[in-house]
PDB file of N, CA and C in Angstrom:
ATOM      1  N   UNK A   1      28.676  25.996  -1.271  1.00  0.00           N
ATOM      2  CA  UNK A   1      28.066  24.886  -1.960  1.00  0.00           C
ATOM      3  C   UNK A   1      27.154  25.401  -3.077  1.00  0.00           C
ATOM      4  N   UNK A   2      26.600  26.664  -2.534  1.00  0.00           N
ATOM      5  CA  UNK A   2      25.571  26.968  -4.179  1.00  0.00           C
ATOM      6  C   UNK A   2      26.383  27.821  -5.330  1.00  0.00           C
ATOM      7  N   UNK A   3      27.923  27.941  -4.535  1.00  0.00           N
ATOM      8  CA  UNK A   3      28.375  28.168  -6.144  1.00  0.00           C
ATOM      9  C   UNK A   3      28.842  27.309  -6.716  1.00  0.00           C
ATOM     10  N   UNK A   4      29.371  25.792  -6.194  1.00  0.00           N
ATOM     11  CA  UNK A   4      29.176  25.180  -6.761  1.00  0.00           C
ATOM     12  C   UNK A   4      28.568  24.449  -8.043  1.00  0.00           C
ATOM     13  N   UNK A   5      27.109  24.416  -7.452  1.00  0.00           N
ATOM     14  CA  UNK A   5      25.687  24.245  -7.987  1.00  0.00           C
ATOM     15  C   UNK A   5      25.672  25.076  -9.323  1.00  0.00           C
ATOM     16  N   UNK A   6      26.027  26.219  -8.752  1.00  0.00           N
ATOM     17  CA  UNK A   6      26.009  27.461 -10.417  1.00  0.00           C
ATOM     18  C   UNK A   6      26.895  27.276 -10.957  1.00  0.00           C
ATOM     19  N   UNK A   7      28.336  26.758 -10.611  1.00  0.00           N
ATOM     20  CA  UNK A   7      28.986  26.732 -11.613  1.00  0.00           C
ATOM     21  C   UNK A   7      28.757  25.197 -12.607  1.00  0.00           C
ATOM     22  N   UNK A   8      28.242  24.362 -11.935  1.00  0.00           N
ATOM     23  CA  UNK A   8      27.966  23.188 -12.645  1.00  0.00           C
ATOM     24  C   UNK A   8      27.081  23.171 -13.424  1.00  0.00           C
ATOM     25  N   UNK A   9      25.596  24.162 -13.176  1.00  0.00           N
ATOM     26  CA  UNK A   9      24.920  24.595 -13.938  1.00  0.00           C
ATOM     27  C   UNK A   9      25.516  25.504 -15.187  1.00  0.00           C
ATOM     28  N   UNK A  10      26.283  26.099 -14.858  1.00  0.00           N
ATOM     29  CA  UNK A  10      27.006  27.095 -16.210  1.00  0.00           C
ATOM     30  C   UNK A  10      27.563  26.042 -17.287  1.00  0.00           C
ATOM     31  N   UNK A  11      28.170  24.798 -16.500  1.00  0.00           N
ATOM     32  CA  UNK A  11      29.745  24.333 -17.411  1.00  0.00           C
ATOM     33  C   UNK A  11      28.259  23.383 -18.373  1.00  0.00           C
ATOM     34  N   UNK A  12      26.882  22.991 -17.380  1.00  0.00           N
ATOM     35  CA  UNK A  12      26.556  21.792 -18.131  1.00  0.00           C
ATOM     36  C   UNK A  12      25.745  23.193 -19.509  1.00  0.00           C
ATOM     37  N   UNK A  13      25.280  24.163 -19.436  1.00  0.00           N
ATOM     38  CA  UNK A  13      24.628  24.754 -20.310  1.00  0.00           C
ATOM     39  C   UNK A  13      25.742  24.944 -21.480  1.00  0.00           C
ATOM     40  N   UNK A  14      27.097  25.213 -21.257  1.00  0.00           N
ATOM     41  CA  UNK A  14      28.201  25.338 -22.375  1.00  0.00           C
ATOM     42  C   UNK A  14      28.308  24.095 -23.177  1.00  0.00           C
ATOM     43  N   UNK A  15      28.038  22.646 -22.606  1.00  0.00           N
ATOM     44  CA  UNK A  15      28.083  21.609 -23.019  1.00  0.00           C
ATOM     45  C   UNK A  15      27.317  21.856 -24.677  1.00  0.00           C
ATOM     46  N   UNK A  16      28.324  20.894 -25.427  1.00  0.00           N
ATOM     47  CA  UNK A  16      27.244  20.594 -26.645  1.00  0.00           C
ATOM     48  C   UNK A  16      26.686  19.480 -26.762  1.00  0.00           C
ATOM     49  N   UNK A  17      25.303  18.972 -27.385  1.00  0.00           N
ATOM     50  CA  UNK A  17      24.672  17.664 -27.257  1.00  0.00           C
ATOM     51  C   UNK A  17      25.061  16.618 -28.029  1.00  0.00           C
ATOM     52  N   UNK A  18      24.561  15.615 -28.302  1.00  0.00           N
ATOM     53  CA  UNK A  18      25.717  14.505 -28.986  1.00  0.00           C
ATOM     54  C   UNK A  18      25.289  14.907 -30.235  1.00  0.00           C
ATOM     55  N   UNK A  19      23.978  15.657 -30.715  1.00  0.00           N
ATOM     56  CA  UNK A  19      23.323  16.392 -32.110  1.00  0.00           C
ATOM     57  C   UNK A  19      24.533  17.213 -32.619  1.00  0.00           C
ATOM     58  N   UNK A  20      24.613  18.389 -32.060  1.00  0.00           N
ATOM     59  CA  UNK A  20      25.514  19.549 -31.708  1.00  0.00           C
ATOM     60  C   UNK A  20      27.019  18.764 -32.557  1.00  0.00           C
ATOM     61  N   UNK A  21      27.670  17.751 -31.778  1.00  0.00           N
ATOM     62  CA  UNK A  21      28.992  17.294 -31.729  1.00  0.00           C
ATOM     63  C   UNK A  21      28.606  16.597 -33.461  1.00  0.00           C
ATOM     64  N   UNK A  22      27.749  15.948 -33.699  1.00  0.00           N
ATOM     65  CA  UNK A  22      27.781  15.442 -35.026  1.00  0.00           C
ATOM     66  C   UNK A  22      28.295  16.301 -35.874  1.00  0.00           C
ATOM     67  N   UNK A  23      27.127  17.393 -35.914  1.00  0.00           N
ATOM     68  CA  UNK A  23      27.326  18.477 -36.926  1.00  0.00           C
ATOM     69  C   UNK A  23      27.060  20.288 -36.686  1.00  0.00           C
ATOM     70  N   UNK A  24      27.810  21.145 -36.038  1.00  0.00           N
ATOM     71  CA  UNK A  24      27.639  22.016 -35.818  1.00  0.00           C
ATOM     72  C   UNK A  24      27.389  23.225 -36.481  1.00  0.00           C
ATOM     73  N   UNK A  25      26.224  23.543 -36.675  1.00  0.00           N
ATOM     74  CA  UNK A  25      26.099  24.844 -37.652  1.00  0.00           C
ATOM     75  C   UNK A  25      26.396  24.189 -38.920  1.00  0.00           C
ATOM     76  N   UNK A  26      25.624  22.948 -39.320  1.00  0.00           N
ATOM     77  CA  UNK A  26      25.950  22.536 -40.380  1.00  0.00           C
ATOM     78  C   UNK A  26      26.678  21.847 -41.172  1.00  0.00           C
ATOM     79  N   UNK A  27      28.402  21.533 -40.361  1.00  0.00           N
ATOM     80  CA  UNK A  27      29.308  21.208 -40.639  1.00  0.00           C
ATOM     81  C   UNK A  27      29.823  20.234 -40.194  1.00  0.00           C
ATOM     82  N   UNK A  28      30.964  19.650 -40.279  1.00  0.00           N
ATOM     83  CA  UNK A  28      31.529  18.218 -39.730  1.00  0.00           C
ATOM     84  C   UNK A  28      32.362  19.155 -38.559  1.00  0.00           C
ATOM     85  N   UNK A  29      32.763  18.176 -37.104  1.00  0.00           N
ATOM     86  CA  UNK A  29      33.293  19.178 -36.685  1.00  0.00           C
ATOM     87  C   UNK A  29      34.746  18.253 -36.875  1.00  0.00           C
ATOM     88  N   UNK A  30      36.127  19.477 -36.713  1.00  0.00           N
ATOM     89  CA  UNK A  30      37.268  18.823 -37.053  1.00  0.00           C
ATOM     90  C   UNK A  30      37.531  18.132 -35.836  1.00  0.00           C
ATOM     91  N   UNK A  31      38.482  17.381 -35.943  1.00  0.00           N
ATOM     92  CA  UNK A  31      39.696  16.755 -34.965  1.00  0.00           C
ATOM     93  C   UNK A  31      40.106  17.823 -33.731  1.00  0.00           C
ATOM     94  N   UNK A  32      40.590  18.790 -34.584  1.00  0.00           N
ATOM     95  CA  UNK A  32      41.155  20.000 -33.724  1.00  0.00           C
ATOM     96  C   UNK A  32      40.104  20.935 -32.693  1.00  0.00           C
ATOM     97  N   UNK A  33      38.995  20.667 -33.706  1.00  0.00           N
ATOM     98  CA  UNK A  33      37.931  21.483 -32.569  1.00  0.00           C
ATOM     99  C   UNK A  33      37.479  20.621 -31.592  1.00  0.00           C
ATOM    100  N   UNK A  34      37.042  19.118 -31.829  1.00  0.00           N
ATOM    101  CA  UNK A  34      36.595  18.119 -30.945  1.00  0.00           C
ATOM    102  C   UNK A  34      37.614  17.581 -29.856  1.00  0.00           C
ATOM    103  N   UNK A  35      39.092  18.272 -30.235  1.00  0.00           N
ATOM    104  CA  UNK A  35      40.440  18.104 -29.148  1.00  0.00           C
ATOM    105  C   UNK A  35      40.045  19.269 -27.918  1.00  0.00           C
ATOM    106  N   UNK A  36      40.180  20.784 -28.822  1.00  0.00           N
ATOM    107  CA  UNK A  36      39.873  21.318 -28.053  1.00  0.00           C
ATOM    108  C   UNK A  36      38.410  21.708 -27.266  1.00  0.00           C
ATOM    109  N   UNK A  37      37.676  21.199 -27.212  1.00  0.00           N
ATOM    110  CA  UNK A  37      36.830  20.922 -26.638  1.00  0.00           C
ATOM    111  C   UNK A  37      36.628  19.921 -25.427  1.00  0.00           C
ATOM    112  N   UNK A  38      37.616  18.908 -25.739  1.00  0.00           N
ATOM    113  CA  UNK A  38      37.744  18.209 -24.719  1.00  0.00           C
ATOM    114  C   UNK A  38      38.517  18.742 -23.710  1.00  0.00           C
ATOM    115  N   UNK A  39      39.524  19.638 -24.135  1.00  0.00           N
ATOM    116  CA  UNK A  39      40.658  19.771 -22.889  1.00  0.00           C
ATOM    117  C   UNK A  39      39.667  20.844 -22.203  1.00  0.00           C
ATOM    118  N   UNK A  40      38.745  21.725 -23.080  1.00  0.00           N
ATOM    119  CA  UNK A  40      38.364  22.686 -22.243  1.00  0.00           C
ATOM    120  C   UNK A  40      37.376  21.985 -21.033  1.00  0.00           C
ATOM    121  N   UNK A  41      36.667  21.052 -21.393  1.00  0.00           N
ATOM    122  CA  UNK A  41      35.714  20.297 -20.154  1.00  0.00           C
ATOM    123  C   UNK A  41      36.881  19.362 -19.169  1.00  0.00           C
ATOM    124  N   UNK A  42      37.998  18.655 -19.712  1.00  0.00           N
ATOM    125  CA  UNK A  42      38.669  18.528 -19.110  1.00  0.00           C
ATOM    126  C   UNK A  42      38.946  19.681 -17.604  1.00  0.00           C
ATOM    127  N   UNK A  43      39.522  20.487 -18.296  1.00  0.00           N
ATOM    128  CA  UNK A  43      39.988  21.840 -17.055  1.00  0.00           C
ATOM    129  C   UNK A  43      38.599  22.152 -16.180  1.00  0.00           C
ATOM    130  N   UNK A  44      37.618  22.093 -17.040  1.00  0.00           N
ATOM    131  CA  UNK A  44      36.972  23.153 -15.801  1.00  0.00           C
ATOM    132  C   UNK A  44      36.401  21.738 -14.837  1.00  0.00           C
ATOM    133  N   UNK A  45      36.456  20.337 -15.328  1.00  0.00           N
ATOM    134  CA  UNK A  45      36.326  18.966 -14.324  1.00  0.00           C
ATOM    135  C   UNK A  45      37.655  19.182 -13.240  1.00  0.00           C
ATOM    136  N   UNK A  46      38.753  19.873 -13.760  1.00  0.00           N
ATOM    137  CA  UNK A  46      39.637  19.710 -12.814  1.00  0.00           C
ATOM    138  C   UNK A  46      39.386  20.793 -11.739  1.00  0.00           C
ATOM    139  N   UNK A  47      38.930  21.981 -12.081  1.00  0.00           N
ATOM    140  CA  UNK A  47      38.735  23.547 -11.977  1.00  0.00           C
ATOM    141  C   UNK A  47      37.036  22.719 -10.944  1.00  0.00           C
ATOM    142  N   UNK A  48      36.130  22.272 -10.732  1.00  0.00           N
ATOM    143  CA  UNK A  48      34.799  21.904 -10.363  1.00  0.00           C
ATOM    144  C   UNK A  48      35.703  20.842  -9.282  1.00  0.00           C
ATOM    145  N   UNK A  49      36.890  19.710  -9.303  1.00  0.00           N
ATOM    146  CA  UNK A  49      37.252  19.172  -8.785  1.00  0.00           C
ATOM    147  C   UNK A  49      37.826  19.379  -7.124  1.00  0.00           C
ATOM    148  N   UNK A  50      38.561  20.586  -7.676  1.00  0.00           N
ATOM    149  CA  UNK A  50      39.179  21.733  -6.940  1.00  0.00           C
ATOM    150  C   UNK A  50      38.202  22.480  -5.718  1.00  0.00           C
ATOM    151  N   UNK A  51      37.132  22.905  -6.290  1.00  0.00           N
ATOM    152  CA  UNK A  51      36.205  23.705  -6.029  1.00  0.00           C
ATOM    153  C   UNK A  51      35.734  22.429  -4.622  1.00  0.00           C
ATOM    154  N   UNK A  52      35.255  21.386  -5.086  1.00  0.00           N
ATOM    155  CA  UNK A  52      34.925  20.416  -4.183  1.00  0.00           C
ATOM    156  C   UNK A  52      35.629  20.226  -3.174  1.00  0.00           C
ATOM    157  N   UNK A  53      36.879  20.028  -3.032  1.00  0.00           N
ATOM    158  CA  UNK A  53      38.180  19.795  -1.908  1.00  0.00           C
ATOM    159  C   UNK A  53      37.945  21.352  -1.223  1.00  0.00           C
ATOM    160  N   UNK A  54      38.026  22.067  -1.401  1.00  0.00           N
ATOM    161  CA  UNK A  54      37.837  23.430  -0.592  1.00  0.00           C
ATOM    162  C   UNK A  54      36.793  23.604   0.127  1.00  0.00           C
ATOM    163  N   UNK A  55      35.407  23.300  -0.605  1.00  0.00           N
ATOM    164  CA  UNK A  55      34.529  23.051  -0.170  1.00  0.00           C
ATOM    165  C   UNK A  55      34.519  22.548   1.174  1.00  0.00           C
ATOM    166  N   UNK A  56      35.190  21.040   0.925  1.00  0.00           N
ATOM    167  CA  UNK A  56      34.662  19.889   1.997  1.00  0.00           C
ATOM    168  C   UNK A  56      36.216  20.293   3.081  1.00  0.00           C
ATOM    169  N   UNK A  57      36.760  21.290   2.559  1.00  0.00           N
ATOM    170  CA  UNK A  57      38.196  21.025   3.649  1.00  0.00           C
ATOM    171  C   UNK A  57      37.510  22.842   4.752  1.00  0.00           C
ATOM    172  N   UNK A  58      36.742  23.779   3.826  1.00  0.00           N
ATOM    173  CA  UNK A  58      35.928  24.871   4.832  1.00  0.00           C
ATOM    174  C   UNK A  58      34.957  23.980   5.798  1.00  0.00           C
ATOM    175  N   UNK A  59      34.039  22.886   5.222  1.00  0.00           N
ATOM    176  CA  UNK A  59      33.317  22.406   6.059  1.00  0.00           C
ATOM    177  C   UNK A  59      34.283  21.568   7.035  1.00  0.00           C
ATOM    178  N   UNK A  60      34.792  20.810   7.084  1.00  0.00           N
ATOM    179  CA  UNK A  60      35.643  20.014   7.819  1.00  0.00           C
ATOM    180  C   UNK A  60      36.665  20.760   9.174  1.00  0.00           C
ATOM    181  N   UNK A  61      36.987  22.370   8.583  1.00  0.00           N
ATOM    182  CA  UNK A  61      37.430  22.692   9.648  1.00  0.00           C
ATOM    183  C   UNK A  61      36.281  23.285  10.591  1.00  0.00           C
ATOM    184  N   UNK A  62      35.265  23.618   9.784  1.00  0.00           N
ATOM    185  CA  UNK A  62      34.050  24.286  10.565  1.00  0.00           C
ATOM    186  C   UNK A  62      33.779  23.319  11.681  1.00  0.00           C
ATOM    187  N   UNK A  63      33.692  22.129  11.519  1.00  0.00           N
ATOM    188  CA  UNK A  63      33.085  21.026  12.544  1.00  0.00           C
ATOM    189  C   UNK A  63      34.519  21.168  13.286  1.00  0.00           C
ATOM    190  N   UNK A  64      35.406  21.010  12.557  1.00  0.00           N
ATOM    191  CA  UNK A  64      36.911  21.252  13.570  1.00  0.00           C
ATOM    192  C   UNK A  64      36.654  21.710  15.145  1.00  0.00           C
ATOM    193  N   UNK A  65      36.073  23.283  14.576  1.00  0.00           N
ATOM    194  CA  UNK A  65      35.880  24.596  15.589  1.00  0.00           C
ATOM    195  C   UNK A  65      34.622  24.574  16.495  1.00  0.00           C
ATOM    196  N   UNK A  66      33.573  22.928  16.439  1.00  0.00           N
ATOM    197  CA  UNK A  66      32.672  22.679  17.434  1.00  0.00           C
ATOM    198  C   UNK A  66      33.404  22.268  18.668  1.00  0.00           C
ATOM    199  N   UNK A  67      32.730  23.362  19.528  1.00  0.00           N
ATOM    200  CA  UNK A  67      33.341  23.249  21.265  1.00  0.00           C
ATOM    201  C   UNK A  67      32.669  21.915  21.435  1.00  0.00           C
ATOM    202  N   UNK A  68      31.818  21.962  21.213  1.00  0.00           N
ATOM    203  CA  UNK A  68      30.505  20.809  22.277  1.00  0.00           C
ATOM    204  C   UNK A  68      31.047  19.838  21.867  1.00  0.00           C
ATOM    205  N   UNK A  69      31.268  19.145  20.713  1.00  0.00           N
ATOM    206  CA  UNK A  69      31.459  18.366  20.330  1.00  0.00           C
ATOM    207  C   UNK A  69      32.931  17.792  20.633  1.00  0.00           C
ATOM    208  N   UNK A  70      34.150  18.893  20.397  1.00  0.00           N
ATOM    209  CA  UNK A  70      35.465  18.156  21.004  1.00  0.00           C
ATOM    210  C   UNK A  70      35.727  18.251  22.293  1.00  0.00           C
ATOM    211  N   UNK A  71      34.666  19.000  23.075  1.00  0.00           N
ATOM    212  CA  UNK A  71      34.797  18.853  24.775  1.00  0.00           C
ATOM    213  C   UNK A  71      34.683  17.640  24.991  1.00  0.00           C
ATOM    214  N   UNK A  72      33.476  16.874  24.434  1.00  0.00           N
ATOM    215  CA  UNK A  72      32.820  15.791  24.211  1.00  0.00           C
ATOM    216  C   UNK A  72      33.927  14.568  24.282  1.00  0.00           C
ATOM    217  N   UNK A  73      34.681  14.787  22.972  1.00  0.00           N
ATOM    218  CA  UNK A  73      35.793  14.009  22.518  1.00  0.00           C
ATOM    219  C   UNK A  73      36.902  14.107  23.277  1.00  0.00           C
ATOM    220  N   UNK A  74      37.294  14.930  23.910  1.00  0.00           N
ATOM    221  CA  UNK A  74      38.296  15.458  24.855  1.00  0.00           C
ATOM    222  C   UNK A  74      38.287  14.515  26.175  1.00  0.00           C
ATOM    223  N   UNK A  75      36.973  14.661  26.474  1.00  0.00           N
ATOM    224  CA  UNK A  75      36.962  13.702  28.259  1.00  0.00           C
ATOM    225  C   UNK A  75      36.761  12.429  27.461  1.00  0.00           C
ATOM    226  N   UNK A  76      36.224  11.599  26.729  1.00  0.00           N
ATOM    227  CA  UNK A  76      36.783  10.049  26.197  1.00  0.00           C
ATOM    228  C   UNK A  76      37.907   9.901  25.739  1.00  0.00           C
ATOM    229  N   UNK A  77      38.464  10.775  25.324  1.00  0.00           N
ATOM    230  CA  UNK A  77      40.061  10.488  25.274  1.00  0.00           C
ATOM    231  C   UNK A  77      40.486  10.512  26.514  1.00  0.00           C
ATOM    232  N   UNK A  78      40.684  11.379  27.453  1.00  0.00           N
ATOM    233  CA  UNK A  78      41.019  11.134  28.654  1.00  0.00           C
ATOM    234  C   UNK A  78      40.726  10.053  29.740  1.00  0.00           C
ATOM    235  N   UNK A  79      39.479   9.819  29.811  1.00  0.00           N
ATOM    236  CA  UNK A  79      38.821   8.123  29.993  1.00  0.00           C
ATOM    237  C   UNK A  79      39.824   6.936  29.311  1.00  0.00           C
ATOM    238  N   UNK A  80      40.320   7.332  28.189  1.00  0.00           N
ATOM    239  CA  UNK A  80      40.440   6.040  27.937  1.00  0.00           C
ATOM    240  C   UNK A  80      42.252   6.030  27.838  1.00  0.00           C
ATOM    241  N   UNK A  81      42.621   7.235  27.829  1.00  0.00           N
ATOM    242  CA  UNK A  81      43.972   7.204  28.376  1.00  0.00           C
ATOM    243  C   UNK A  81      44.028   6.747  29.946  1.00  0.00           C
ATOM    244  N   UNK A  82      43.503   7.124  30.755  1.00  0.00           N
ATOM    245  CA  UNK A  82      43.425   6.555  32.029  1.00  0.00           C
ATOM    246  C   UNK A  82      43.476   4.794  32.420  1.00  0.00           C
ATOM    247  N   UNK A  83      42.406   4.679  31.425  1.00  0.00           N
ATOM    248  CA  UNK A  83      42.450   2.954  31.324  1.00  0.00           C
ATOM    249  C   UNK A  83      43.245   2.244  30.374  1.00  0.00           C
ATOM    250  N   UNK A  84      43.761   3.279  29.861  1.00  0.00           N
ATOM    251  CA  UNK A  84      45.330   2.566  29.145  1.00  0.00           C
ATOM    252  C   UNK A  84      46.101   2.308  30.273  1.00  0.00           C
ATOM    253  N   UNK A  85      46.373   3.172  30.424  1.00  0.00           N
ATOM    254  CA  UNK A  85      47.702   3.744  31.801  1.00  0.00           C
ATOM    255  C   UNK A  85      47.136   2.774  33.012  1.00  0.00           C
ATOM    256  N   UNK A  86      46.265   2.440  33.217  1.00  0.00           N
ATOM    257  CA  UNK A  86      45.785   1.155  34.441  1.00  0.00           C
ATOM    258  C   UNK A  86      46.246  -0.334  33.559  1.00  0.00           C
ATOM    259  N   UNK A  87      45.642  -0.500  32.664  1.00  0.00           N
ATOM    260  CA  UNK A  87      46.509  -2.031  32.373  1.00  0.00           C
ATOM    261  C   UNK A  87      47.306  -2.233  31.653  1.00  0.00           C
ATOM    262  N   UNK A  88      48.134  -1.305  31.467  1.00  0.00           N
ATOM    263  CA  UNK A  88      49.766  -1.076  31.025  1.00  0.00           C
ATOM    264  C   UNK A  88      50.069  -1.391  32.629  1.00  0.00           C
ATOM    265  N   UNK A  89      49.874  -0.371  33.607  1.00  0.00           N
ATOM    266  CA  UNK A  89      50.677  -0.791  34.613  1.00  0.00           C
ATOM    267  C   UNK A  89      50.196  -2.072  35.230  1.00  0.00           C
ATOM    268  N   UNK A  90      49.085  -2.842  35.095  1.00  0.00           N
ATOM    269  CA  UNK A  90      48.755  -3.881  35.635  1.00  0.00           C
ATOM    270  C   UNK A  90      49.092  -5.297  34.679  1.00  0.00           C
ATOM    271  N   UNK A  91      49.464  -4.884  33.334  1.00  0.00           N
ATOM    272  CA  UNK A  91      50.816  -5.625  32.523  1.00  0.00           C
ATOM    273  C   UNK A  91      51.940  -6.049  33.162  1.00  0.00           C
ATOM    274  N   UNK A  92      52.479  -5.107  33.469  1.00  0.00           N
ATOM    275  CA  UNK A  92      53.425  -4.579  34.095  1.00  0.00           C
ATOM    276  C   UNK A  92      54.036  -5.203  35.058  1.00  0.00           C
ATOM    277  N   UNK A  93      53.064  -4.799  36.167  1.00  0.00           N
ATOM    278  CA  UNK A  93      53.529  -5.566  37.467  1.00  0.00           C
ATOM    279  C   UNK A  93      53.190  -7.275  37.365  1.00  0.00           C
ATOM    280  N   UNK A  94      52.456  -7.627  36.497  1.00  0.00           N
ATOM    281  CA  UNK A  94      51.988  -9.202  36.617  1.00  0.00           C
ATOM    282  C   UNK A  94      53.527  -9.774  35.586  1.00  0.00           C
ATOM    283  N   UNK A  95      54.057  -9.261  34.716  1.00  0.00           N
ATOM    284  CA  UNK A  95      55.341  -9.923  34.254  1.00  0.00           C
ATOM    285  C   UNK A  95      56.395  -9.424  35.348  1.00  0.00           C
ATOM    286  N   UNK A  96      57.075  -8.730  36.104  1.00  0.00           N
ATOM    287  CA  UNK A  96      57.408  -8.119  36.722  1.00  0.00           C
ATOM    288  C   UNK A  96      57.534  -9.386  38.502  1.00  0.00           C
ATOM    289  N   UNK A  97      56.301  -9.367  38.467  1.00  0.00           N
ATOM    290  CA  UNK A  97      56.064 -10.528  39.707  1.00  0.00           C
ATOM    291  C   UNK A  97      56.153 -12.362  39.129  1.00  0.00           C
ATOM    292  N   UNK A  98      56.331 -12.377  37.592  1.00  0.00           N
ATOM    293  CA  UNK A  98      56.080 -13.149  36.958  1.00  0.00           C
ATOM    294  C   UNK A  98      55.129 -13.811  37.501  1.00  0.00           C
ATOM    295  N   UNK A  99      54.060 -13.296  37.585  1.00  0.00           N
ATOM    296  CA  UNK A  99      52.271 -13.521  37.747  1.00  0.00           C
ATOM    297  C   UNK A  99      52.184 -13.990  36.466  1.00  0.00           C
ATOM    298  N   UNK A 100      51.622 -15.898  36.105  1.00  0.00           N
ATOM    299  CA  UNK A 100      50.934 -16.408  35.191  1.00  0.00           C
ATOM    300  C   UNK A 100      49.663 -15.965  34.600  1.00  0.00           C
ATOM    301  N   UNK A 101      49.033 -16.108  33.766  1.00  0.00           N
ATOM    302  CA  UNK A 101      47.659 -15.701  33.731  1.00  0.00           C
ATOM    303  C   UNK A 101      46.786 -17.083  33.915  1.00  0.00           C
ATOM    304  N   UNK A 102      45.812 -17.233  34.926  1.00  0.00           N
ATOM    305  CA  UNK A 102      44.964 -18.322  34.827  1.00  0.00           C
ATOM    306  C   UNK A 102      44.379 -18.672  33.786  1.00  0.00           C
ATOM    307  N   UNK A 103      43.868 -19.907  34.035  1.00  0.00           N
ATOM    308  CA  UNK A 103      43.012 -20.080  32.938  1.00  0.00           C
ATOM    309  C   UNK A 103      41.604 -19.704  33.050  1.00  0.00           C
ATOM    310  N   UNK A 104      41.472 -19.154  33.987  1.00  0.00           N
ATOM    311  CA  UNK A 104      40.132 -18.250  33.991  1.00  0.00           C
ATOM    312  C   UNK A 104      40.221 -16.951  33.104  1.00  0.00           C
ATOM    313  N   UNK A 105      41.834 -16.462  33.143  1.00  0.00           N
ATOM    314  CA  UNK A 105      41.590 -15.121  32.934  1.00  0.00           C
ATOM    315  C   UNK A 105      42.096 -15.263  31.157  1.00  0.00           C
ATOM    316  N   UNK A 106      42.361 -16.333  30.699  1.00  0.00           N
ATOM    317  CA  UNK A 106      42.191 -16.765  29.236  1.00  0.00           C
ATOM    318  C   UNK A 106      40.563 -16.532  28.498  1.00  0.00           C
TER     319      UNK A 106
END
């Protein structure tokens, strides 16, 4: 994450200011230079874009690789597969016996 930070700090110091873009060193700037200028902030937004997804996909597996936490997740999944598997089969046998449902149990 803090190279991140530095590289965003680098790309914004390369930036020119809207002063800068008027007239650079005096001059009008062309078409061709104000093109390429764009594609170059273009790339490194895609290049900083990039950087972000890696980022958040190292952190994401890091939490992946918490024991405590998917032990955690592990026995409520199992809890609640259990109580699937109880009124699936208690589905089951009530169409099965063609057991109505009361109107209590509405």
């Amino acid at each position: 994450m803090i190279n991140l930070i530095e590289n965003f700090k680098s790309i914004k110091n390369r930036c020119l200011s809207n002063k800068q873009l008027n007239s650079y060193n005096g001059k009008k700037i062309t078409k061709k230079e104000l093109r390429k200028r764009v594609n170059t902030l273009e790339n490194e937004l895609v290049t900083l874009k990039n950087t972000i997804k890696d980022n958040l996909f190292h952190e994401f597996m890091a939490k992946l690789n918490d024991l405590e936490e998917n032990k955690i997740l592990k026995e409520e999944n199992k809890k609640l597969r259990t109580k699937n598997k109880l009124l699936k089969s208690q589905l089951y046998y009530g169409e099965k016996c063609n057991i109505k449902p009361s109107k209590s149990d509405k």
